[in-house]
C-alpha atoms as a PDB file:
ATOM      1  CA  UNK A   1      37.904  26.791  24.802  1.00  0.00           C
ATOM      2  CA  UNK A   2      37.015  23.838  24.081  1.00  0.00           C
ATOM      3  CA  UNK A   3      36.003  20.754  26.477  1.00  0.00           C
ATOM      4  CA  UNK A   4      39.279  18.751  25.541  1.00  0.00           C
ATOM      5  CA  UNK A   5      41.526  21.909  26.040  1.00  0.00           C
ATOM      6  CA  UNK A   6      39.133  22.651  29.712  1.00  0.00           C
ATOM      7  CA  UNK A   7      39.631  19.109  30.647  1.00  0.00           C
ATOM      8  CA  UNK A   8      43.422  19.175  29.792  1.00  0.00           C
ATOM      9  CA  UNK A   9      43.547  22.623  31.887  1.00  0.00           C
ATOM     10  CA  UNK A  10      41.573  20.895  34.710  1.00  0.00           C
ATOM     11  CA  UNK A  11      44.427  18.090  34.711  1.00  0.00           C
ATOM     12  CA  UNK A  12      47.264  20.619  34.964  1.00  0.00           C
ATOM     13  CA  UNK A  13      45.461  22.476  37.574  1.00  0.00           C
ATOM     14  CA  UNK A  14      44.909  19.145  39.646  1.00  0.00           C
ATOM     15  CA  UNK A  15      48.547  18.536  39.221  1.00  0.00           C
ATOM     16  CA  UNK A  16      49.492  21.310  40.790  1.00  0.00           C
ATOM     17  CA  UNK A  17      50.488  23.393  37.111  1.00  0.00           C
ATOM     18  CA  UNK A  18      48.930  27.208  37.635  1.00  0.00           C
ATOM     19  CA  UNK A  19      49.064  27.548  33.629  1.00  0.00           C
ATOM     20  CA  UNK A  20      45.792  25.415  34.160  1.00  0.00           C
ATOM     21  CA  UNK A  21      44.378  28.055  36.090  1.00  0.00           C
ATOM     22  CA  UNK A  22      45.455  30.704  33.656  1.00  0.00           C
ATOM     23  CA  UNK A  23      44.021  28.980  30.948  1.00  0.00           C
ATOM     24  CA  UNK A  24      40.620  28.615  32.134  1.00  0.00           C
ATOM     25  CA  UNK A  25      40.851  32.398  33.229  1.00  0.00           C
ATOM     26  CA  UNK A  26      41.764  34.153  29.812  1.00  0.00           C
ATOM     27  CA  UNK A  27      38.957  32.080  28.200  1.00  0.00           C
ATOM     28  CA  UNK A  28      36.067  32.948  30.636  1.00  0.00           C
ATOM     29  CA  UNK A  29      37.277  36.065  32.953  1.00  0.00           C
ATOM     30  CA  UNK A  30      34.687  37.954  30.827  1.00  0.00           C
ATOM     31  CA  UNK A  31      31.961  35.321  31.058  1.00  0.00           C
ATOM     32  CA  UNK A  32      32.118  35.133  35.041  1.00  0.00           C
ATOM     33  CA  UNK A  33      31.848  38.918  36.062  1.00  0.00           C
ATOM     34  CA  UNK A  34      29.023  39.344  33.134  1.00  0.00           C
ATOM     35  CA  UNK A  35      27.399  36.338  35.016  1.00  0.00           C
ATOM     36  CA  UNK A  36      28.589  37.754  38.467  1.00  0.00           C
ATOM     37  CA  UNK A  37      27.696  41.323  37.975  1.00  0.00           C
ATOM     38  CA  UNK A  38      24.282  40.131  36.616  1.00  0.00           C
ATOM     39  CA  UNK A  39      23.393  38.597  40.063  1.00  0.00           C
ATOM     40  CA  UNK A  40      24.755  41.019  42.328  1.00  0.00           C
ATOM     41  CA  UNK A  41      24.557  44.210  40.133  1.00  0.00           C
ATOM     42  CA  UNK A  42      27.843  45.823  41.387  1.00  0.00           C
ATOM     43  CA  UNK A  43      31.301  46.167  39.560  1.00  0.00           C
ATOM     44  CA  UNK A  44      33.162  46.000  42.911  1.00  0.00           C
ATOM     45  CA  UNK A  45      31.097  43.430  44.192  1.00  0.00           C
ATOM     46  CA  UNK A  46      31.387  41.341  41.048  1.00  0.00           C
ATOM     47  CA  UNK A  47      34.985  42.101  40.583  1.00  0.00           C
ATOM     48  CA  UNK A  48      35.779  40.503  44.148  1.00  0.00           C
ATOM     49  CA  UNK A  49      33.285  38.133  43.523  1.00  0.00           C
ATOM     50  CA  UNK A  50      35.394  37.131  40.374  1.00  0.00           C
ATOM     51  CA  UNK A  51      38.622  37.040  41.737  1.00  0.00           C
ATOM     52  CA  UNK A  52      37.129  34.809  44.595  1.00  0.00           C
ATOM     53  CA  UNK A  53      35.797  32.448  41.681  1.00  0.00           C
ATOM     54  CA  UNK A  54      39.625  31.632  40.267  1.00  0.00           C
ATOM     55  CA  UNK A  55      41.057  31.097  43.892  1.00  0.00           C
ATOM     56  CA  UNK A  56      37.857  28.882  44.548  1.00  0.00           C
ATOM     57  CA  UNK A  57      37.944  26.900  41.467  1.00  0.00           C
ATOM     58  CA  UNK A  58      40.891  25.808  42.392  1.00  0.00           C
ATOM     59  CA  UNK A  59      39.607  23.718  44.989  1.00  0.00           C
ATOM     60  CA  UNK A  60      36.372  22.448  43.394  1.00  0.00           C
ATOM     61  CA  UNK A  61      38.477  21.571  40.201  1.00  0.00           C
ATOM     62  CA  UNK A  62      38.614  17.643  41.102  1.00  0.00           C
ATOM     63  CA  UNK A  63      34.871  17.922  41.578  1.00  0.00           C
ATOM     64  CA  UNK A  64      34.520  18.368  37.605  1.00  0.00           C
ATOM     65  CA  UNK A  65      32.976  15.559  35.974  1.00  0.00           C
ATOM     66  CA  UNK A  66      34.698  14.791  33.108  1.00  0.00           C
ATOM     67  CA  UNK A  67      32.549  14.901  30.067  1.00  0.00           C
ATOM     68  CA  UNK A  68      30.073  17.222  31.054  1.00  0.00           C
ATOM     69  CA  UNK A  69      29.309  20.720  30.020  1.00  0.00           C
ATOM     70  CA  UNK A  70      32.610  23.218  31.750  1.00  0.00           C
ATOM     71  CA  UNK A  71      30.827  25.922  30.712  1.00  0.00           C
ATOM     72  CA  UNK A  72      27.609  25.417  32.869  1.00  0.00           C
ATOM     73  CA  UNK A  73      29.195  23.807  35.400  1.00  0.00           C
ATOM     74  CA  UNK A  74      31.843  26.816  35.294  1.00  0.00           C
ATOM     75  CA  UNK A  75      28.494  29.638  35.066  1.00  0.00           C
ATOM     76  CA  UNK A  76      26.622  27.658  38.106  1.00  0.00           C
ATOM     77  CA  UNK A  77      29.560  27.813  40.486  1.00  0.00           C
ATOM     78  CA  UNK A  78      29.415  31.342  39.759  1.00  0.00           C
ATOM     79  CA  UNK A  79      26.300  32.019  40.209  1.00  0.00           C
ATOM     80  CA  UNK A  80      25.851  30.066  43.392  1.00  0.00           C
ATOM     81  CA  UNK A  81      29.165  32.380  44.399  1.00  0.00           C
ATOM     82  CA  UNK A  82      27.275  35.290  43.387  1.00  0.00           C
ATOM     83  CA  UNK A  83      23.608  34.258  45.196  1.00  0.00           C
ATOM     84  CA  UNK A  84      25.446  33.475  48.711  1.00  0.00           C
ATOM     85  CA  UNK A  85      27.468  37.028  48.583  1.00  0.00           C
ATOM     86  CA  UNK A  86      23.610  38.377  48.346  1.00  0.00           C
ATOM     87  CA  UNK A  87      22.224  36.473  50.878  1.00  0.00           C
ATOM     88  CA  UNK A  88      25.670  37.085  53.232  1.00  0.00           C
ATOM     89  CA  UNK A  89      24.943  40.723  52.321  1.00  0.00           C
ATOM     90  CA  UNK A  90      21.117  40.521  52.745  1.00  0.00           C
ATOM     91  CA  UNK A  91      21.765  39.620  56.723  1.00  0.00           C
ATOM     92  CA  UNK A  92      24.375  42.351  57.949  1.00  0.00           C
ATOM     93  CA  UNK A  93      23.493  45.361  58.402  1.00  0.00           C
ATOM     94  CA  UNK A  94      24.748  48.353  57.036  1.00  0.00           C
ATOM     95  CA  UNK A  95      24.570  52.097  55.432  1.00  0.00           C
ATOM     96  CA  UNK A  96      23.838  52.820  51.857  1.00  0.00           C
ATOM     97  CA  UNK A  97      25.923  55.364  50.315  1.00  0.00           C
ATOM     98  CA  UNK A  98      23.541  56.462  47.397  1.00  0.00           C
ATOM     99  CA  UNK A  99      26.036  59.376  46.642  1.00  0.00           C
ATOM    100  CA  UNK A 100      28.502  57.565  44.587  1.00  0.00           C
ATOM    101  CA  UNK A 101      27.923  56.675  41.291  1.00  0.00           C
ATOM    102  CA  UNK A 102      30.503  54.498  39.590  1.00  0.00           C
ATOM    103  CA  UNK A 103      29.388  55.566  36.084  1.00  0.00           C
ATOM    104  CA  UNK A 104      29.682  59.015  36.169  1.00  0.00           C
ATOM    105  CA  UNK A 105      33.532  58.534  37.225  1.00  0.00           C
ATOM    106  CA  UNK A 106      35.343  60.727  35.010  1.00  0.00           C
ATOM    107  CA  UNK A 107      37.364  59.131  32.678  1.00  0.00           C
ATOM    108  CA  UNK A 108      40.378  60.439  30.736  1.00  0.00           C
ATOM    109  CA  UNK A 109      40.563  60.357  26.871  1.00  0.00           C
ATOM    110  CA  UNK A 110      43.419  60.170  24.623  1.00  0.00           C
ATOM    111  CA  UNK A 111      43.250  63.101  22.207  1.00  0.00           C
ATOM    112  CA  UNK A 112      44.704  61.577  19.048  1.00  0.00           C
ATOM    113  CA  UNK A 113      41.297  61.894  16.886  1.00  0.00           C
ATOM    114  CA  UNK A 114      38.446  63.835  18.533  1.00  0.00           C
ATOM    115  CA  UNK A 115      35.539  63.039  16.608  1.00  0.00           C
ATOM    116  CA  UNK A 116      36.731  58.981  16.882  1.00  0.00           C
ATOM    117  CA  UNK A 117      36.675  59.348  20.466  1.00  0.00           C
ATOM    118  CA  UNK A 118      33.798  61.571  20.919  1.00  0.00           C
ATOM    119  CA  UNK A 119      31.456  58.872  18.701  1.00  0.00           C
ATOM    120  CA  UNK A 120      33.015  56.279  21.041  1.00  0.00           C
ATOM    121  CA  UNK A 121      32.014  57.697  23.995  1.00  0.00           C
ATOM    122  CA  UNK A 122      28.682  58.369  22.715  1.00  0.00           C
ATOM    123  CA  UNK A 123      28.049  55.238  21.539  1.00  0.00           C
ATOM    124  CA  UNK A 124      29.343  53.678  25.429  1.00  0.00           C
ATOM    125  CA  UNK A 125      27.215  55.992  26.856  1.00  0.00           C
ATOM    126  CA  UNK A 126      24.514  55.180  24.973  1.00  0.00           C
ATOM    127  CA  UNK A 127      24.854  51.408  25.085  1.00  0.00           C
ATOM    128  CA  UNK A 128      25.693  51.828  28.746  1.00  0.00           C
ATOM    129  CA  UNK A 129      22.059  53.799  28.606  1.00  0.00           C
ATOM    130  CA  UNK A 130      20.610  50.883  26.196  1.00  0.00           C
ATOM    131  CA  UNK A 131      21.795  47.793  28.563  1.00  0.00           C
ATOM    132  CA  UNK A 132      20.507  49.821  32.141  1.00  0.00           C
ATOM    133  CA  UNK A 133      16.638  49.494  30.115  1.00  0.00           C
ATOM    134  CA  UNK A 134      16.572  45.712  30.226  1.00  0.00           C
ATOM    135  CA  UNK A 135      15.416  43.902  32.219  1.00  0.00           C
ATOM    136  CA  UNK A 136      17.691  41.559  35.036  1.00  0.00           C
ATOM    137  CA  UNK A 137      16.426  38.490  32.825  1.00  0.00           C
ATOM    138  CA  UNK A 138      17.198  40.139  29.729  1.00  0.00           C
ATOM    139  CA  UNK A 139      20.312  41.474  30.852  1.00  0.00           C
ATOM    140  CA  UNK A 140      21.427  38.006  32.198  1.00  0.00           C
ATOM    141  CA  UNK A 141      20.280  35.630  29.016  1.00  0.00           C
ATOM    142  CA  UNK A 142      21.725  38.329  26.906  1.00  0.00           C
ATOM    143  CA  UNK A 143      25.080  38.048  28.585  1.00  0.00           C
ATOM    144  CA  UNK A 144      24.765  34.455  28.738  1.00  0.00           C
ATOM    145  CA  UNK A 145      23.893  34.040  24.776  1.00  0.00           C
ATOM    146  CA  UNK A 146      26.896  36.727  23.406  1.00  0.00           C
ATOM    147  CA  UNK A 147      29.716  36.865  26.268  1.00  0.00           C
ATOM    148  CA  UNK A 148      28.854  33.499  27.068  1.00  0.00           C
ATOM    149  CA  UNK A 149      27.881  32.091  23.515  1.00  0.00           C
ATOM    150  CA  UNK A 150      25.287  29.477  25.147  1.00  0.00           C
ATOM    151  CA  UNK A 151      22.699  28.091  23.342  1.00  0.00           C
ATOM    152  CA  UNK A 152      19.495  29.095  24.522  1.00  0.00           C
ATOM    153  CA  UNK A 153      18.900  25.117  25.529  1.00  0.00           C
ATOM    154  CA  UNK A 154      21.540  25.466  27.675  1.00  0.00           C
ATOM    155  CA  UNK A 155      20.585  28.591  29.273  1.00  0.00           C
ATOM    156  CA  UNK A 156      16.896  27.108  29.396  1.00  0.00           C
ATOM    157  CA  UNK A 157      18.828  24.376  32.021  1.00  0.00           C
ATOM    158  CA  UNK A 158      20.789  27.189  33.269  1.00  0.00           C
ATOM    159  CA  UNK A 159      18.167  29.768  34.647  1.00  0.00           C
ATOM    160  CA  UNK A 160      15.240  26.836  34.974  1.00  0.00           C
ATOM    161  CA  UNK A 161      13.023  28.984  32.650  1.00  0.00           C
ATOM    162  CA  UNK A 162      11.123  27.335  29.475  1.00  0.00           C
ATOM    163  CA  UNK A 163      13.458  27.415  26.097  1.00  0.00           C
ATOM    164  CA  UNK A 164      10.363  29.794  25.143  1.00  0.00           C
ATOM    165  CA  UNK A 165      10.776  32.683  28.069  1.00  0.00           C
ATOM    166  CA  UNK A 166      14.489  32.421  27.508  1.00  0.00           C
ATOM    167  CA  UNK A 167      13.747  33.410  23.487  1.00  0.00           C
ATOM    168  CA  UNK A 168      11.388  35.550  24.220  1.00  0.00           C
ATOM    169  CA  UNK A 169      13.515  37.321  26.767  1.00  0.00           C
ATOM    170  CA  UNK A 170      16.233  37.501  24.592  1.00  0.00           C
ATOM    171  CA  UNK A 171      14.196  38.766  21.995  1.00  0.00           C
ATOM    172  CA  UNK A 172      13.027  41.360  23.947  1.00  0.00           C
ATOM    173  CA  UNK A 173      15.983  42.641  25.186  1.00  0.00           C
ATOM    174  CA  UNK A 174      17.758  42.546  21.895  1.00  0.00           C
ATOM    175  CA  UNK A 175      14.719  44.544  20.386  1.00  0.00           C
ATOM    176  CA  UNK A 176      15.448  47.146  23.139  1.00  0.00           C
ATOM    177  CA  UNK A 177      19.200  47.673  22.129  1.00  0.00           C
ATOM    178  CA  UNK A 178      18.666  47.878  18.753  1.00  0.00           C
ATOM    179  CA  UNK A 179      16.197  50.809  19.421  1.00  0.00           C
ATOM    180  CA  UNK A 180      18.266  52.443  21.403  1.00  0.00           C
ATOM    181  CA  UNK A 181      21.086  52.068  18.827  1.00  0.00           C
ATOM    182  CA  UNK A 182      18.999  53.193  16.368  1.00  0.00           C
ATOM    183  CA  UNK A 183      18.454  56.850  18.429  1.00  0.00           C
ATOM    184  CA  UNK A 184      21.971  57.157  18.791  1.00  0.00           C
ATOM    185  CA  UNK A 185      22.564  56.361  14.610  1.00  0.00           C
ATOM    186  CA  UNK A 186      19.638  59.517  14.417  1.00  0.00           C
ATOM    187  CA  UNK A 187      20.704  61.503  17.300  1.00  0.00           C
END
């Protein structure tokens, strides 16, 4: 999306036009919960988080300055979401079920070509593998450079880390998944 089609989707939303609000949430759904889930590091927790993130923005939308980066302004609201559900979380107190495990839910393949499906599971599995071996920083500048498609200046403003961490990091991590891709490809 770009920032004349955000701002235009901003307008509608301030007037009171919902398609605004769908707009804004087929073009970054995906970007949110990757930023969300980075933070928090649960899919429930990031999938409320995200659905609280489109009912919200609806309310900060007139405090969008008009010229100015949607996508960082769009990732920081989100993040700020995700760092007070933390904190909100960090001061009740409750029980931690460590018996669940939402990855190994079973899930239910079509049948239609085995060995297609079978290499695609592998290959989630294995990436699933790959991505739980970075790093949070990784994992989050990652998700901010491909799901996000930030430059690394702007995730340098972003996270407050030097322009040379956030390469480096990225770096890193991508080294990792390549490796681990590379296993899979010989396994």
């Amino acid at each position: 999306m770009t920032d004349r089609e955000f701002q235009s989707a901003i307008e509608k939303l301030l007037n009171g036009d919902k398609d605004g609000l769908r707009l804004i949430y087929e073009a970054y759904v995906k970007l949110i919960y990757a930023v969300v889930y980075d933070t928090v590091g649960s899919k429930e927790d990031a999938e409320d988080i995200t659905s609280d993130f489109f009912i919200k923005l609806i309310r900060v939308a007139d405090s969008f300055k008009k010229g100015s980066p949607h996508k960082t302004w769009l990732v920081t609201i989100a993040k700020n979401m995700a760092i007070d559900h933390i904190r909100k979380r960090s001061r009740e107190v409750y029980e931690i079920d460590n018996t669940s495990d939402d990855d190994n839910a079973p899930r239910q393949w079509e049948d239609t070509s085995k060995t297609s499906v079978e290499d695609s599971v592998a290959l989630s599995s294995d990436m699933a593998q790959a991505m739980e071996t970075l790093e949070p920083r990784e994992k989050e500048i990652i998700d901010l450079k491909l799901v996000g498609q930030f430059k690394f200046k702007e995730i340098s403003e972003m996270t407050g880390m030097p322009m040379g961490t956030v390469t480096w990091l990225y770096n890193q991590g991508i080294n990792k998944l390549r490796r681990c891709l590379v296993d899979y490809e010989q396994g």
